[in-house]
N, C-alpha and C. Protein backbone atom coordinates (compact mmCIF):
# COMPACT_ATOMS: atom_id res chain seq x y z
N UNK A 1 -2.91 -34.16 2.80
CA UNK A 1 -2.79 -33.06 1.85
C UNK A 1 -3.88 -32.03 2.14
N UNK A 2 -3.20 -30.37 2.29
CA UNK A 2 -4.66 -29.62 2.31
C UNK A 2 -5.62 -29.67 0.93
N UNK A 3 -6.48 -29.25 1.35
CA UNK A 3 -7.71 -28.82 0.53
C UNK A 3 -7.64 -27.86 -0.07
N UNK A 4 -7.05 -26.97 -0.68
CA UNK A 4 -7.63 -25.49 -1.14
C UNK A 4 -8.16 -25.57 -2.30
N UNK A 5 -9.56 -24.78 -1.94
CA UNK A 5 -10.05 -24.19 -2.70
C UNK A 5 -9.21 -23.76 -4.23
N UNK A 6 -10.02 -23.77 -4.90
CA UNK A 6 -9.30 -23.48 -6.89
C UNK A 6 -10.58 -22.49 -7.49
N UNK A 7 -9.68 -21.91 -8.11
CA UNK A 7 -10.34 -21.21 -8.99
C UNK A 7 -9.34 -20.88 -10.15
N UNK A 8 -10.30 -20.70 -11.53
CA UNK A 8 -10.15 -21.06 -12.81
C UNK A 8 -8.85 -19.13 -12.99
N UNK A 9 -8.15 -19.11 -13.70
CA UNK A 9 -7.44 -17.92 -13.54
C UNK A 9 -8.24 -16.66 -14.11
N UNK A 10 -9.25 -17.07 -14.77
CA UNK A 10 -10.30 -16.01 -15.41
C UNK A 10 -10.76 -15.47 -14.69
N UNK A 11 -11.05 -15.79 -13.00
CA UNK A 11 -12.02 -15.25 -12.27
C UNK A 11 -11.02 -14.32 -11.28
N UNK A 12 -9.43 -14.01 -11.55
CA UNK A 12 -8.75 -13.05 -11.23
C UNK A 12 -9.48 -11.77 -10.95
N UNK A 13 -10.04 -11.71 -11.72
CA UNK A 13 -10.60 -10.21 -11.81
C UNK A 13 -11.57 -9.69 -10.47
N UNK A 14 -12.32 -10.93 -10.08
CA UNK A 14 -13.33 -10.74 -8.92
C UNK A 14 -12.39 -10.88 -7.60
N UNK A 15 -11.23 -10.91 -7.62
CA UNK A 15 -10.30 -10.99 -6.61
C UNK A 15 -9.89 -9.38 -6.19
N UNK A 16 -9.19 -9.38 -7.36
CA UNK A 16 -8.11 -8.61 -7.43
C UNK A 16 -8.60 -7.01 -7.71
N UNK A 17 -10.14 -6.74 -7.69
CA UNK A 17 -10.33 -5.60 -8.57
C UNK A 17 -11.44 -4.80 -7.33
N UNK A 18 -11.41 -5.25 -6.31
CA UNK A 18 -12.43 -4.90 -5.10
C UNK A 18 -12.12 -3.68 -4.52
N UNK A 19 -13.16 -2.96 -4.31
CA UNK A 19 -12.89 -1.52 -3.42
C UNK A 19 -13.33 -1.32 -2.04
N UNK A 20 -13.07 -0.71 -1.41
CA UNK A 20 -13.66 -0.41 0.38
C UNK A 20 -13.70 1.03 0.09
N UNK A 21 -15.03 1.27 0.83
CA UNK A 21 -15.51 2.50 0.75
C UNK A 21 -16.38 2.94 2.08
N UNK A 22 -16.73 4.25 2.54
CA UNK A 22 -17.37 4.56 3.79
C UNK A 22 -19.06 4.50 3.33
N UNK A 23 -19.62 4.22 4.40
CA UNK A 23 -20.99 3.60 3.96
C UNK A 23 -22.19 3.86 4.89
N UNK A 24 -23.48 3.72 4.69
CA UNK A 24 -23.87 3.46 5.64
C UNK A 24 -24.99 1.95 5.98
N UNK A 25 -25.24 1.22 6.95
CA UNK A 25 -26.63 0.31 7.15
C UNK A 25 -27.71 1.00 6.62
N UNK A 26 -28.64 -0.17 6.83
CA UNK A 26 -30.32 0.53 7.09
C UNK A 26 -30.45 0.77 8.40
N UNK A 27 -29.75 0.35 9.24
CA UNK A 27 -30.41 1.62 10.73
C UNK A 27 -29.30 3.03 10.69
N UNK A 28 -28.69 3.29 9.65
CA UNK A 28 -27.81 4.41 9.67
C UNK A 28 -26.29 4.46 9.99
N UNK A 29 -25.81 3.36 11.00
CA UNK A 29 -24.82 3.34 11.26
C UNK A 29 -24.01 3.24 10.41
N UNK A 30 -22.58 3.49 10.27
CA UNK A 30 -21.12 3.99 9.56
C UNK A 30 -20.64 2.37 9.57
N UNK A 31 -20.18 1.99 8.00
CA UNK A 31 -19.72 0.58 8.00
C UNK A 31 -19.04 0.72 6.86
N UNK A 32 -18.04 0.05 6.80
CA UNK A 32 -17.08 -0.05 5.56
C UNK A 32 -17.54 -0.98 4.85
N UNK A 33 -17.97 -0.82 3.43
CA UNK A 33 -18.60 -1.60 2.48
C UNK A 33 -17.41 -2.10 1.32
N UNK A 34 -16.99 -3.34 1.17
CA UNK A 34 -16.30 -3.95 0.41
C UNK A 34 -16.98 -3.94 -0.96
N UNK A 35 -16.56 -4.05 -2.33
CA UNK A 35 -17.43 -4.68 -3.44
C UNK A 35 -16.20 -3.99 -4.64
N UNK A 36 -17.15 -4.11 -6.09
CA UNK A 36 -16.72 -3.84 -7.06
C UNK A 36 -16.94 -2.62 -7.75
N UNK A 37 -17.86 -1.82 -7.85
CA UNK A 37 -18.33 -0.65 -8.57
C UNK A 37 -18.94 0.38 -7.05
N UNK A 38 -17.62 0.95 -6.69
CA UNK A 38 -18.08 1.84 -5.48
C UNK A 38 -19.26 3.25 -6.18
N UNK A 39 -19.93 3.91 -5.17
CA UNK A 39 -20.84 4.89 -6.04
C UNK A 39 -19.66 5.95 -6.19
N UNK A 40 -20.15 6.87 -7.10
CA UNK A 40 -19.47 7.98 -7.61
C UNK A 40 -19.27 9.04 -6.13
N UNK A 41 -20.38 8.98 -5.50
CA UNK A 41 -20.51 9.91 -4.11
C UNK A 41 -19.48 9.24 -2.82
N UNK A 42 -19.46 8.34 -2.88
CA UNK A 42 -18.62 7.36 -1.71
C UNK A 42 -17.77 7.96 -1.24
N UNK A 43 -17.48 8.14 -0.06
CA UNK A 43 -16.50 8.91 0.57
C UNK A 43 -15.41 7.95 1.50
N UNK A 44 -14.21 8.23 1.13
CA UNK A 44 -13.01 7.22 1.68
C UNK A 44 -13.20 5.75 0.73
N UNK A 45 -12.73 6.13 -0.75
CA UNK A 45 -12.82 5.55 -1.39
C UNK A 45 -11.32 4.67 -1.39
N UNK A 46 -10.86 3.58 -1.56
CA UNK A 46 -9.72 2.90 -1.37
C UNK A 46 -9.76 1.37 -2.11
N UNK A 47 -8.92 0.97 -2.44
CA UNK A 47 -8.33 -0.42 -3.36
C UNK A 47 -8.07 -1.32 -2.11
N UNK A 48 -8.78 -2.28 -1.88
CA UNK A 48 -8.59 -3.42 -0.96
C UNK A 48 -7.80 -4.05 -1.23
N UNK A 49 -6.54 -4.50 -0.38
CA UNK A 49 -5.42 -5.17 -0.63
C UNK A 49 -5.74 -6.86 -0.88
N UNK A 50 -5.22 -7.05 -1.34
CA UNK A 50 -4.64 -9.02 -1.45
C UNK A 50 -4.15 -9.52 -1.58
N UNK A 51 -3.67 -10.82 -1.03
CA UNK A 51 -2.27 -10.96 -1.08
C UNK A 51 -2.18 -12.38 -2.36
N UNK A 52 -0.98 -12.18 -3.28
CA UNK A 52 -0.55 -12.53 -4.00
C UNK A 52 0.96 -13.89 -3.89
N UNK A 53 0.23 -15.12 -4.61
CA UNK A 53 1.80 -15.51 -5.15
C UNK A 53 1.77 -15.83 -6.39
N UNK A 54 2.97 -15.61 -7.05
CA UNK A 54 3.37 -15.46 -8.68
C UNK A 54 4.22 -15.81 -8.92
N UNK A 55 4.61 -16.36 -10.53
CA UNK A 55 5.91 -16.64 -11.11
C UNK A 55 6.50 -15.78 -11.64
N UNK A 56 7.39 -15.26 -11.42
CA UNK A 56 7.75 -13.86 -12.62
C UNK A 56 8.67 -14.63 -13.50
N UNK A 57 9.12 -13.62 -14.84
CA UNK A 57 9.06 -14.10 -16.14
C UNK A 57 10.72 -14.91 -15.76
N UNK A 58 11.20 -14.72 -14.75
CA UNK A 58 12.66 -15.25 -15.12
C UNK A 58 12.34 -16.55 -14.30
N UNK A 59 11.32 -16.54 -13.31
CA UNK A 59 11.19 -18.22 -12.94
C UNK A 59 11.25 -18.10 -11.15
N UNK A 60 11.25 -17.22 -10.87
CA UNK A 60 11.36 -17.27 -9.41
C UNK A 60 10.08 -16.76 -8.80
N UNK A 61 10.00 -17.42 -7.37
CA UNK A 61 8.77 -17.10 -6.45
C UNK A 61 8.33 -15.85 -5.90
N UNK A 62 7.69 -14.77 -6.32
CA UNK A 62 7.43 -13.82 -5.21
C UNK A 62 5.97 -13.83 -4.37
N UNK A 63 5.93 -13.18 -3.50
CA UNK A 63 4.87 -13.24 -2.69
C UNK A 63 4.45 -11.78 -2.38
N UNK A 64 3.42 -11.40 -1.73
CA UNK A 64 3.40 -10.29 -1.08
C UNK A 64 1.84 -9.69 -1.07
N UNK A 65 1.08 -8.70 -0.37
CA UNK A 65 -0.23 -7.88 0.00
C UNK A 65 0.18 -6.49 -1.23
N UNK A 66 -0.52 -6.95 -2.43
CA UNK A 66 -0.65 -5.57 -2.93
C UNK A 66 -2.21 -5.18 -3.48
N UNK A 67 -2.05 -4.12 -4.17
CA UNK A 67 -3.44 -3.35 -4.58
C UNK A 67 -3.30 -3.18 -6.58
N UNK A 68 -4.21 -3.71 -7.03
CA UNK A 68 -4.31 -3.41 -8.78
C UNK A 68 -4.01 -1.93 -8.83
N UNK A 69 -3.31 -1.57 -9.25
CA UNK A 69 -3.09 -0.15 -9.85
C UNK A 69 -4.09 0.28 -11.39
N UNK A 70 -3.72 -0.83 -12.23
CA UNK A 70 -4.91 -0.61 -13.51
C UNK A 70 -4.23 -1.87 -14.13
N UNK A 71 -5.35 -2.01 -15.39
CA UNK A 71 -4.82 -3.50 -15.92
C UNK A 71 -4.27 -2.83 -17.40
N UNK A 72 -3.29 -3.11 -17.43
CA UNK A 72 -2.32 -2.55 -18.46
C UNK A 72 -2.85 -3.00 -19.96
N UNK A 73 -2.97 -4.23 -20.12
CA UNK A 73 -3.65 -5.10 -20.94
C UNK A 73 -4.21 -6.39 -20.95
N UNK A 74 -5.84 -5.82 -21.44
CA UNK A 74 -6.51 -6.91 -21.46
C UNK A 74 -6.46 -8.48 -22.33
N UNK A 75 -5.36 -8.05 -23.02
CA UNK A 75 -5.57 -8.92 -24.74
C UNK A 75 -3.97 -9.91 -23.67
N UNK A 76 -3.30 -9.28 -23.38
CA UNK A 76 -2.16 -10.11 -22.32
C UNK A 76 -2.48 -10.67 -21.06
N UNK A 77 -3.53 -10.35 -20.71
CA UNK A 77 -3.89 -10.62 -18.98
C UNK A 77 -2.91 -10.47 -17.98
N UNK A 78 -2.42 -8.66 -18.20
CA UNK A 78 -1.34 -8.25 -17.25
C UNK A 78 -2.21 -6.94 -16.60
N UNK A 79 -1.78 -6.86 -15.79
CA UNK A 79 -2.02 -6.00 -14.63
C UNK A 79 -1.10 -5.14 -13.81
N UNK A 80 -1.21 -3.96 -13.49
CA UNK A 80 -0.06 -3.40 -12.84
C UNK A 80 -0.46 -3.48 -11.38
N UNK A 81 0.15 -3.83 -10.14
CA UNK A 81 0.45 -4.06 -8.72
C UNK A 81 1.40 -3.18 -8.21
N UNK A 82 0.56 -2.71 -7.24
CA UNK A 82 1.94 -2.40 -6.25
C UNK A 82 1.74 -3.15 -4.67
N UNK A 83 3.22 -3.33 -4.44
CA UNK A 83 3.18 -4.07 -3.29
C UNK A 83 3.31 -2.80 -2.03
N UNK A 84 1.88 -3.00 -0.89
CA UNK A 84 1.83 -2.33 -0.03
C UNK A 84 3.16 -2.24 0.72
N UNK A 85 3.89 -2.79 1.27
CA UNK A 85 4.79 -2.76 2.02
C UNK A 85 6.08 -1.79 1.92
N UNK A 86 6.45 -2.19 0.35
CA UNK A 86 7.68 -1.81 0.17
C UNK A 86 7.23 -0.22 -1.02
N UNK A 87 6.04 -0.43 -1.30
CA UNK A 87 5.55 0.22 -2.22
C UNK A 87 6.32 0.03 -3.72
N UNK A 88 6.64 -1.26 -4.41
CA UNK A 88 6.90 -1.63 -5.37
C UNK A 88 5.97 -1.60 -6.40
N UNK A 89 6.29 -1.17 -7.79
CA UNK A 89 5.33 -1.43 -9.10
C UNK A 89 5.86 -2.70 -9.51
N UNK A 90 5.06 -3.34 -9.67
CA UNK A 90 5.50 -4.63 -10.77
C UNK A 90 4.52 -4.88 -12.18
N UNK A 91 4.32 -5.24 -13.29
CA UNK A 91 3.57 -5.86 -14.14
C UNK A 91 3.56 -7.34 -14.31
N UNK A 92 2.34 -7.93 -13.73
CA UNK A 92 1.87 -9.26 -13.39
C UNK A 92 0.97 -9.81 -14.58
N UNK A 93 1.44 -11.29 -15.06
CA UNK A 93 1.11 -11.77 -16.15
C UNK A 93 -0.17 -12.50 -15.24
N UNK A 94 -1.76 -12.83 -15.80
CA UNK A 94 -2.19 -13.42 -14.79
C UNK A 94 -2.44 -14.92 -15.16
N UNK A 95 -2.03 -15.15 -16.07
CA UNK A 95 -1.30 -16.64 -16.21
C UNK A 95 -0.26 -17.26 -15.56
N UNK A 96 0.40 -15.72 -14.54
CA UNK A 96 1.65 -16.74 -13.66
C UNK A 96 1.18 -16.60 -12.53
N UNK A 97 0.11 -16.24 -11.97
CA UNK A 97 -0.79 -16.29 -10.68
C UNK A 97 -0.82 -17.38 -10.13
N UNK A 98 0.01 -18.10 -9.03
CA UNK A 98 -0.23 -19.34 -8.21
C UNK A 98 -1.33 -19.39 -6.87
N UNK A 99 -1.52 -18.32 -6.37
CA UNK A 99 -2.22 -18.20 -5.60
C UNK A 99 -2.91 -16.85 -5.24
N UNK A 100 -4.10 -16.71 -4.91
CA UNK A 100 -4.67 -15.18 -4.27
C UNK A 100 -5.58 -15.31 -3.25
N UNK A 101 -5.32 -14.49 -2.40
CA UNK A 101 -5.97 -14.74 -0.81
C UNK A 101 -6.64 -15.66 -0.62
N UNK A 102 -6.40 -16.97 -0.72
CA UNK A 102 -6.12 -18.00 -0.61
C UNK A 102 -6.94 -19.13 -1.28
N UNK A 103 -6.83 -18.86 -2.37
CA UNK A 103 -7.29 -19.36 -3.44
C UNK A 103 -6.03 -19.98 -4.72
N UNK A 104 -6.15 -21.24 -4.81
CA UNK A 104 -5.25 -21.72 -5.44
C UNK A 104 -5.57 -21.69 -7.05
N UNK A 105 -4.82 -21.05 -7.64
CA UNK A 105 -4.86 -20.49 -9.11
C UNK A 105 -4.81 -21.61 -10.68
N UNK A 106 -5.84 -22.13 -11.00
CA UNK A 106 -5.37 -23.02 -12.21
C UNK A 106 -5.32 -22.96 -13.31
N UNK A 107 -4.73 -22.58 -14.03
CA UNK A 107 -4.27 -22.49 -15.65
C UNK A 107 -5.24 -23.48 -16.23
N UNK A 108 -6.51 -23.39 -16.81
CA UNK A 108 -6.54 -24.38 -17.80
C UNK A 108 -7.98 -24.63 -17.58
């Protein structure tokens, strides 16, 4: 049986909510900086993709690389996604979260 890694579904947020932005080192050089609270000045500001699997409400599997659009509601733990590919909106319950870049999702 594999191993994967778990995490509690609360910690969705440190997944799913990451930005890439243009940057620089301490010797000056140009590097793309991943994180959560990009600066206000940041230039080539962008939503880091991740890839997702979920239950949606009628019971079936989807999968796919999308980006948080905004979290619709906090009091529901839904979120709006769009999937890079096809450029789909969906609203994601994050109680039906089975997996995120590769992190196995546990209710409870």
């Amino acid at each position: 049986m594999r191993n994967t890694p778990n995490i509690n579904w609360q910690q969705i947020r440190s997944l799913a909510e990451r930005w890439d932005w243009n940057g620089t080192d301490r010797m000056g050089r140009a590097v793309t900086v991943t994180g959560h609270n990009p600066p206000k000045d940041a230039k080539g500001k962008r939503q880091h993709p991740f890839f997702i699997k979920y239950i949606t409400k009628s019971g079936h599997v989807e999968q796919g690389m999308v980006i948080t659009c905004k979290v619709t509601s906090t009091a529901r733990h839904q979120r709006m996604v769009k999937f890079v590919e096809s450029g789909q909106v969906r609203i994601i319950n994050d109680l039906l979260v089975m997996q995120i870049d590769g992190f196995r999702v546990v209710a409870g």
